[in-house]
PDB file of N, CA and C in Angstrom:
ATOM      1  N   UNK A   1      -8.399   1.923 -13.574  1.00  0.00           N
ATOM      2  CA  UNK A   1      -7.062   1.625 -13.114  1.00  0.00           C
ATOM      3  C   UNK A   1      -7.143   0.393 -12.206  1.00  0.00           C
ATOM      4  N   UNK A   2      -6.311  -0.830 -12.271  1.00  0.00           N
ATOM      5  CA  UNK A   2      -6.133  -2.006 -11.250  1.00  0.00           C
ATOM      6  C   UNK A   2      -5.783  -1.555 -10.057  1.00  0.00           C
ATOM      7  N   UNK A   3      -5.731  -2.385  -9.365  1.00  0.00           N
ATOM      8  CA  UNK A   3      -5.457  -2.431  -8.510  1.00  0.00           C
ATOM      9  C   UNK A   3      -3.773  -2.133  -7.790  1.00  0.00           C
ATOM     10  N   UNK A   4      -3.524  -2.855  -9.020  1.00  0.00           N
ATOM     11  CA  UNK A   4      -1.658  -3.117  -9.104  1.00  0.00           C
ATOM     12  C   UNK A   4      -1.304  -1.524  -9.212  1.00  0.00           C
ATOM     13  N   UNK A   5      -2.006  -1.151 -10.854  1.00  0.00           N
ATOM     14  CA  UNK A   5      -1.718   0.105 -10.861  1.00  0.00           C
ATOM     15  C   UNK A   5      -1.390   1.360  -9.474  1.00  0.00           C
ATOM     16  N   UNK A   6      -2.819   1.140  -8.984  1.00  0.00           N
ATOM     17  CA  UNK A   6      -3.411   2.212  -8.063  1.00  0.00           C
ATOM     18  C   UNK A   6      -2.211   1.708  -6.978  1.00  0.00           C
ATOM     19  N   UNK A   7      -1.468   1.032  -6.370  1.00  0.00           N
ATOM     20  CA  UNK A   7      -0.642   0.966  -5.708  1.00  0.00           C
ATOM     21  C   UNK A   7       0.847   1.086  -6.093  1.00  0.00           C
ATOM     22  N   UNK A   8       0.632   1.227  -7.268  1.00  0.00           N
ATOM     23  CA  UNK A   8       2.248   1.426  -7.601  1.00  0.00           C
ATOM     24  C   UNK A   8       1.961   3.625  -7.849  1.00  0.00           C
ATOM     25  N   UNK A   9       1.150   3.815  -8.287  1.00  0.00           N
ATOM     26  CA  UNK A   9       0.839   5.397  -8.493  1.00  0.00           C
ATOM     27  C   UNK A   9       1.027   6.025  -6.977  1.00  0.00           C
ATOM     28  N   UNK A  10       0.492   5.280  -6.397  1.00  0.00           N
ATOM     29  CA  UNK A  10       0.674   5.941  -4.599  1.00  0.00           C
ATOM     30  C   UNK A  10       1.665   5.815  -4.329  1.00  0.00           C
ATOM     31  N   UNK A  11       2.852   4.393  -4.481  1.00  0.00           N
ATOM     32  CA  UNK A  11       4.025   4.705  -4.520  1.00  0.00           C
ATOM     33  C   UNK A  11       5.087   5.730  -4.704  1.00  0.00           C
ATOM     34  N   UNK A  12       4.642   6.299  -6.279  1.00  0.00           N
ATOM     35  CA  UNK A  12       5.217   7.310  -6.680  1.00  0.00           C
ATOM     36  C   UNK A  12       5.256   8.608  -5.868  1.00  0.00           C
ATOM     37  N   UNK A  13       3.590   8.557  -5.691  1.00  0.00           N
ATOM     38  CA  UNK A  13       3.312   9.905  -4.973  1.00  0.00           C
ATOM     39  C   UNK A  13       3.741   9.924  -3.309  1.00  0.00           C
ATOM     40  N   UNK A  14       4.670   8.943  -2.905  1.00  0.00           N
ATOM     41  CA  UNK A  14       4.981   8.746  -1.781  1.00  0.00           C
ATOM     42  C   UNK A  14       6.949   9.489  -1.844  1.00  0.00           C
ATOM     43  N   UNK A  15       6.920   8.751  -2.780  1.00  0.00           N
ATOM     44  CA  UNK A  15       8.422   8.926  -3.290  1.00  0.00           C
ATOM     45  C   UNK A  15       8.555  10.380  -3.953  1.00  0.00           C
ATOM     46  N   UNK A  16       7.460  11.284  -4.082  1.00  0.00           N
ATOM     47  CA  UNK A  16       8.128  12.218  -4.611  1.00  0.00           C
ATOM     48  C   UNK A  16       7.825  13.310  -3.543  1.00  0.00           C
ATOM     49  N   UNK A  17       7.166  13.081  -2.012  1.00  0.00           N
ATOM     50  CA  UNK A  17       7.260  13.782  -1.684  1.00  0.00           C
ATOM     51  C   UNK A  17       5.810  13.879  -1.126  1.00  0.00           C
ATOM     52  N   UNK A  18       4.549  13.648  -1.921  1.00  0.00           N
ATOM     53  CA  UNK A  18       3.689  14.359  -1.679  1.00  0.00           C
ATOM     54  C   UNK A  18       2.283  13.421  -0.283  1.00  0.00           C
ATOM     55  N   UNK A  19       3.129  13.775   0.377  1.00  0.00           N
ATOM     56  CA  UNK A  19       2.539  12.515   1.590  1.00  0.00           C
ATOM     57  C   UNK A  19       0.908  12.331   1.439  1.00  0.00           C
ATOM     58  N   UNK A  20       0.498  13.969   1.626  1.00  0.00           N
ATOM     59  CA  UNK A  20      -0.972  13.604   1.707  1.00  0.00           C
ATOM     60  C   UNK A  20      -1.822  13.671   0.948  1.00  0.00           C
ATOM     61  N   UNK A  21      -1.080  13.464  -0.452  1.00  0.00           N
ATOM     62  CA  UNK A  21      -1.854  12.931  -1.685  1.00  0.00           C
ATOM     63  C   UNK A  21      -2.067  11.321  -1.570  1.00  0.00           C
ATOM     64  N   UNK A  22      -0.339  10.459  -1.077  1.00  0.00           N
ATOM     65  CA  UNK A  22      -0.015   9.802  -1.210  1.00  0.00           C
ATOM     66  C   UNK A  22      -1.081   9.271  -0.467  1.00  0.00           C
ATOM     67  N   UNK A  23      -1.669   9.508   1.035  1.00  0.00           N
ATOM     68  CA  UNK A  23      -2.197   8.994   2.026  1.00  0.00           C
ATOM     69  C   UNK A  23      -3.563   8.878   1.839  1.00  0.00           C
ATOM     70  N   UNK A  24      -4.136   9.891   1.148  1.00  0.00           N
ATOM     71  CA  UNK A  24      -5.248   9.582   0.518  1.00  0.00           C
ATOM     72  C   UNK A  24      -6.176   8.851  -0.467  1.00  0.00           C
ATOM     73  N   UNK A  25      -4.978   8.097  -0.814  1.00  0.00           N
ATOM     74  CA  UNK A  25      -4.299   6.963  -2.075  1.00  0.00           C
ATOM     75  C   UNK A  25      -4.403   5.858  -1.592  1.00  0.00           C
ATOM     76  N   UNK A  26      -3.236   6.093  -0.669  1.00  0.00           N
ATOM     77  CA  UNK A  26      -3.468   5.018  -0.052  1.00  0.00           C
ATOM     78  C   UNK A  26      -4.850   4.001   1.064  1.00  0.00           C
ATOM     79  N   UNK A  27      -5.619   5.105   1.553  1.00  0.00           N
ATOM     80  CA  UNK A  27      -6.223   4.609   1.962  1.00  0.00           C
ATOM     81  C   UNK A  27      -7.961   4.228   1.074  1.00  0.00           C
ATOM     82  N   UNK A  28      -7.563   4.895  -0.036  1.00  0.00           N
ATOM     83  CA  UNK A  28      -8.738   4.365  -1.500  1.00  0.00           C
ATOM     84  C   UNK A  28      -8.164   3.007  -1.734  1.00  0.00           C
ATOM     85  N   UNK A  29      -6.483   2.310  -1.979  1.00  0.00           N
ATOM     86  CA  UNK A  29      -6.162   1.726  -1.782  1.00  0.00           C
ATOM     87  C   UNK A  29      -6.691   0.332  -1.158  1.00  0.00           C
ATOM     88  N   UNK A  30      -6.070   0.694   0.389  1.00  0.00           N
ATOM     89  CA  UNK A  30      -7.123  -0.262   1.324  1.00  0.00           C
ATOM     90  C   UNK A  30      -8.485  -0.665   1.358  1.00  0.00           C
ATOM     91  N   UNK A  31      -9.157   0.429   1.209  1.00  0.00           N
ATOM     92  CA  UNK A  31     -10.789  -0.181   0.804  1.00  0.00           C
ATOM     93  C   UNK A  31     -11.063  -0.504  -0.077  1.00  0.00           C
ATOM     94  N   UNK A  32     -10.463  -0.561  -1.017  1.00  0.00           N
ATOM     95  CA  UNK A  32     -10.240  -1.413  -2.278  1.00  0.00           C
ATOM     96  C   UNK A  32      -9.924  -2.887  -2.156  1.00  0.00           C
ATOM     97  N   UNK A  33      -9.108  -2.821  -1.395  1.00  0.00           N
ATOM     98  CA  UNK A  33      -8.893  -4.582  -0.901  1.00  0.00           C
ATOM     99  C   UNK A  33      -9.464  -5.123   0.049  1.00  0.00           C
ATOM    100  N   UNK A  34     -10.270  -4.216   0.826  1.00  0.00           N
ATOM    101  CA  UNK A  34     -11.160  -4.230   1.628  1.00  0.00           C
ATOM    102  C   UNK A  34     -12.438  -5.329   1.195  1.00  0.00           C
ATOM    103  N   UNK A  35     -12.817  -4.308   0.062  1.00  0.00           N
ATOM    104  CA  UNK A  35     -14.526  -4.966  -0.714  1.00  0.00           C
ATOM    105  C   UNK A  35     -14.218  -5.815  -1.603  1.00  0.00           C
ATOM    106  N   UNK A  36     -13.016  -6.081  -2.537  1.00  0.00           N
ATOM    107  CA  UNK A  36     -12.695  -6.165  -3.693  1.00  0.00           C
ATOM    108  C   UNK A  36     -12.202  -7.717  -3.574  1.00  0.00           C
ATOM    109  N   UNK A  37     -11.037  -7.692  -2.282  1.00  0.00           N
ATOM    110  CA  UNK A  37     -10.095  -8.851  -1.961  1.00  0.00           C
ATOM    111  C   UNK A  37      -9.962  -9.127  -0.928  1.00  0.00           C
ATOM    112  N   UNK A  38     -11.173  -9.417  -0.406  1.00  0.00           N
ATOM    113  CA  UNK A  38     -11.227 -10.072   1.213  1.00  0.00           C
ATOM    114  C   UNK A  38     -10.831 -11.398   1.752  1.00  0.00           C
ATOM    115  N   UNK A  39     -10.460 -11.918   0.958  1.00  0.00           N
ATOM    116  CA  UNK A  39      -9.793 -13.287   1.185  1.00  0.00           C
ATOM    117  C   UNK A  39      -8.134 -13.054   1.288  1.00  0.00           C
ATOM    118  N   UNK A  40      -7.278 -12.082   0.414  1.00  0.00           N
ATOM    119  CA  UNK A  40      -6.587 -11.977   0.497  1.00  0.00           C
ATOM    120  C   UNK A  40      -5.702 -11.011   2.331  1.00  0.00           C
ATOM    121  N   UNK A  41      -6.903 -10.330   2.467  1.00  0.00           N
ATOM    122  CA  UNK A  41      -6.612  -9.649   3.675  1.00  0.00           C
ATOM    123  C   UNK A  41      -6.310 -10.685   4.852  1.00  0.00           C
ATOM    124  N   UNK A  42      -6.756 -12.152   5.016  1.00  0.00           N
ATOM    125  CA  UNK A  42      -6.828 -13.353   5.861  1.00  0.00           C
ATOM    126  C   UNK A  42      -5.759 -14.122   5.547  1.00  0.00           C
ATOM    127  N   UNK A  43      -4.940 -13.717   4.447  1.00  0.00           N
ATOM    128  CA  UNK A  43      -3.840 -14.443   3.860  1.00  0.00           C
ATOM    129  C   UNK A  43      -2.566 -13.727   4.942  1.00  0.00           C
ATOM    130  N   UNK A  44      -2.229 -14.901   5.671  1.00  0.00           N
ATOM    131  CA  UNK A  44      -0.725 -14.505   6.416  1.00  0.00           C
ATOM    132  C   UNK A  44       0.117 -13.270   5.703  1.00  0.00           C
ATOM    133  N   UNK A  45       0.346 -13.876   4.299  1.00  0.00           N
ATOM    134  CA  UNK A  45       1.308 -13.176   3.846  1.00  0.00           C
ATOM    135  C   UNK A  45       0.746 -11.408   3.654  1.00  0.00           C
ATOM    136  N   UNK A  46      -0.269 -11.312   4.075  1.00  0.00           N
ATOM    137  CA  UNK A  46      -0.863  -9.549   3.348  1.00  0.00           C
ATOM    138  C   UNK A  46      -0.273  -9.381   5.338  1.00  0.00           C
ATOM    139  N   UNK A  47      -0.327  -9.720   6.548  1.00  0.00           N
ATOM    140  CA  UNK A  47      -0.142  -9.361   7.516  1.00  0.00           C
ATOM    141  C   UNK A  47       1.391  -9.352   7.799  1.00  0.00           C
ATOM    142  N   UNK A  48       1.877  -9.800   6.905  1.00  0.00           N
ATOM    143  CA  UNK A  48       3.574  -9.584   7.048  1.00  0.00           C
ATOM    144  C   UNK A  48       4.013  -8.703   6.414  1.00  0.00           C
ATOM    145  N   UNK A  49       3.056  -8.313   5.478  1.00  0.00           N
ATOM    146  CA  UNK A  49       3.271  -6.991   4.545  1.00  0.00           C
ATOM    147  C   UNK A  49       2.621  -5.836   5.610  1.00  0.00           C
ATOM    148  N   UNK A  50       1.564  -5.777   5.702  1.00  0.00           N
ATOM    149  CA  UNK A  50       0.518  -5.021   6.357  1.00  0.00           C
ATOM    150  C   UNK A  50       1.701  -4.410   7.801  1.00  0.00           C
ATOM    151  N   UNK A  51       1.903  -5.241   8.401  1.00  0.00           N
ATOM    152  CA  UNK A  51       2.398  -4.143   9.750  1.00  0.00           C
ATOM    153  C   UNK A  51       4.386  -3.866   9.763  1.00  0.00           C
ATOM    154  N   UNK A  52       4.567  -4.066   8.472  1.00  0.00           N
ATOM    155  CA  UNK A  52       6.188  -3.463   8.698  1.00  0.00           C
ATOM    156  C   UNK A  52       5.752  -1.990   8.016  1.00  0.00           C
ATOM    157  N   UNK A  53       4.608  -2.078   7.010  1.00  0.00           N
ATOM    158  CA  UNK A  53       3.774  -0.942   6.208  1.00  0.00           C
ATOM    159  C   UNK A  53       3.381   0.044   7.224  1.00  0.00           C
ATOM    160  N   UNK A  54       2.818  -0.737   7.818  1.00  0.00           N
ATOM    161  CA  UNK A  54       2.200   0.462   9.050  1.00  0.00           C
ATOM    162  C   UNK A  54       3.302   1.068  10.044  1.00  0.00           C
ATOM    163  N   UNK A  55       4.405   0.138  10.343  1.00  0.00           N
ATOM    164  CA  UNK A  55       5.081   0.768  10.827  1.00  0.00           C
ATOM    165  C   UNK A  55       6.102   1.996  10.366  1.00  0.00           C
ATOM    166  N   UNK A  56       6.358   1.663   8.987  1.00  0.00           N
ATOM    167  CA  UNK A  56       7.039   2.820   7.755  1.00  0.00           C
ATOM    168  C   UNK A  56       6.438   4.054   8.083  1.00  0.00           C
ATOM    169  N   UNK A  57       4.922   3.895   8.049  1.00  0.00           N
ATOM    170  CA  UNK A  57       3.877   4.848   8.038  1.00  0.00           C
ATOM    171  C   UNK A  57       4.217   6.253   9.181  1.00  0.00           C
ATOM    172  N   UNK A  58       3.777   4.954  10.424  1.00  0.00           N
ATOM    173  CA  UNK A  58       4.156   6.025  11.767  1.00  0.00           C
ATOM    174  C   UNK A  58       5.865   6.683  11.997  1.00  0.00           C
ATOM    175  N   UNK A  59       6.613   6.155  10.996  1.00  0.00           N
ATOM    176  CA  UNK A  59       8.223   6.526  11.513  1.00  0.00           C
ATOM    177  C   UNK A  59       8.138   7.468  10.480  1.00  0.00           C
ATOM    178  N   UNK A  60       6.823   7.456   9.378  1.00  0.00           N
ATOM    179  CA  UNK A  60       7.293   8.723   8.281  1.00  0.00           C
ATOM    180  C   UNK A  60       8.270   8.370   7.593  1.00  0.00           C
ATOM    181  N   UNK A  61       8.438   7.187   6.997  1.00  0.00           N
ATOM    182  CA  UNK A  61       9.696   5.998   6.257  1.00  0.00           C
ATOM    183  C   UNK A  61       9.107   6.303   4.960  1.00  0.00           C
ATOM    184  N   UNK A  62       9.058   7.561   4.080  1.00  0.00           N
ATOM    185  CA  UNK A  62       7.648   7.138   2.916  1.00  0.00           C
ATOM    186  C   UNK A  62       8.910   6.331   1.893  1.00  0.00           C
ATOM    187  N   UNK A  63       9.469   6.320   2.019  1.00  0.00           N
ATOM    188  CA  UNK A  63      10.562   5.330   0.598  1.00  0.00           C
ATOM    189  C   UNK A  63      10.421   3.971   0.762  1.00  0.00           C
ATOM    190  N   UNK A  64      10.223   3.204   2.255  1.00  0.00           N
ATOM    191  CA  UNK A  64      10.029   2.033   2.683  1.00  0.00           C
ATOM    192  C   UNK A  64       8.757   1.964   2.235  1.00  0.00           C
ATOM    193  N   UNK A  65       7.822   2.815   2.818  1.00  0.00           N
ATOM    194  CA  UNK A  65       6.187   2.558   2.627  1.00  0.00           C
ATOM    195  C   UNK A  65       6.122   1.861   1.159  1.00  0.00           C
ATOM    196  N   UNK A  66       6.639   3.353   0.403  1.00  0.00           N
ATOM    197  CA  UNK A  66       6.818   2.996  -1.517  1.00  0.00           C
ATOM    198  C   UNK A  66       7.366   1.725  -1.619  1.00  0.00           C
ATOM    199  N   UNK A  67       8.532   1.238  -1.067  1.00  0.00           N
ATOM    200  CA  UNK A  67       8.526  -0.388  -1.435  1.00  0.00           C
ATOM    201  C   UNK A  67       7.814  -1.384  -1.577  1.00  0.00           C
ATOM    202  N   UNK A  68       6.961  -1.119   0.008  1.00  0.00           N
ATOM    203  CA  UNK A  68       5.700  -1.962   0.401  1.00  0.00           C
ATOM    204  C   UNK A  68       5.103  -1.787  -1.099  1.00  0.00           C
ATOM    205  N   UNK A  69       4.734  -0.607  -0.949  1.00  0.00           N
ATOM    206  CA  UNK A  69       3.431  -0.062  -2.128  1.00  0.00           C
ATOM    207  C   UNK A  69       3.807  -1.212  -3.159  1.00  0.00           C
ATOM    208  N   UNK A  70       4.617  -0.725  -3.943  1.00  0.00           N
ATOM    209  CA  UNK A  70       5.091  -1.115  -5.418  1.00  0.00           C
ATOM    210  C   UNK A  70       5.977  -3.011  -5.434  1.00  0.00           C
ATOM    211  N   UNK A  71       6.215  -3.470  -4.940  1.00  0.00           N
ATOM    212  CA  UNK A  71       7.100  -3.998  -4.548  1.00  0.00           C
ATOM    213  C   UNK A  71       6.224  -5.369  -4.103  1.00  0.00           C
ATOM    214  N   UNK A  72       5.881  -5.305  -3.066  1.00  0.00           N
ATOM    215  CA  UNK A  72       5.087  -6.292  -1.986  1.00  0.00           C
ATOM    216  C   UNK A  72       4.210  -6.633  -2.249  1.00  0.00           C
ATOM    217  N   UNK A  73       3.134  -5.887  -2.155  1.00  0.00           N
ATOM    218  CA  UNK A  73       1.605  -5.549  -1.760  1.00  0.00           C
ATOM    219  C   UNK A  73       1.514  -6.482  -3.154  1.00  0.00           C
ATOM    220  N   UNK A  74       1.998  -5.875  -4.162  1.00  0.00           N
ATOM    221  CA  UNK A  74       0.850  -6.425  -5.793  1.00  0.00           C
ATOM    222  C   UNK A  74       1.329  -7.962  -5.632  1.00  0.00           C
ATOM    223  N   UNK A  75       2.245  -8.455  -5.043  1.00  0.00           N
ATOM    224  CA  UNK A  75       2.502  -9.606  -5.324  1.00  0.00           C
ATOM    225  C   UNK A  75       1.734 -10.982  -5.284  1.00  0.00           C
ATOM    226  N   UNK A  76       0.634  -9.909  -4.305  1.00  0.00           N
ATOM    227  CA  UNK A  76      -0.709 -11.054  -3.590  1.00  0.00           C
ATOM    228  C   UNK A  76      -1.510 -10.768  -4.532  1.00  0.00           C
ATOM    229  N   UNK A  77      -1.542 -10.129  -5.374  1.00  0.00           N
ATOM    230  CA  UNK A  77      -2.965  -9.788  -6.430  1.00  0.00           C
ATOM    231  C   UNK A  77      -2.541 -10.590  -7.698  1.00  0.00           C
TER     232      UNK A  77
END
């Protein structure tokens, strides 16, 4: 599964409810772009994504998060 994929699937699983599937996803996710796309993590634009994401996160926003997810995030890949 890509990358694109694997972030639009966590999406889903964000949107339907299932947070800490979703979260566990998500953070296979991150270390994925971690090892995978480290240049992209230094790219402005992943930090304008990165902390409205994190903030979704802590308010428990999972429909916003899912935007990020599906929406945002792949746009840098």
């Amino acid at each position: 599964m890509s990358l694109a994929e694997s972030l639009i699937n966590t999406a889903h699983q964000f949107r339907l409810g299932h947070e800490a599937e979703a979260s566990l996803l998500l953070r296979h996710c991150i270390d994925e772009i971690e090892k995978d796309h480290p240049k992209i993590i230094q790219q402005p634009e992943f930090g304008q994504i990165l902390s409205p994401m994190l903030q979704a996160q802590e308010r428990q926003d999972w429909l916003a998060l899912a935007d990020y997810l599906e929406y945002e995030l792949p746009q840098l890949f």
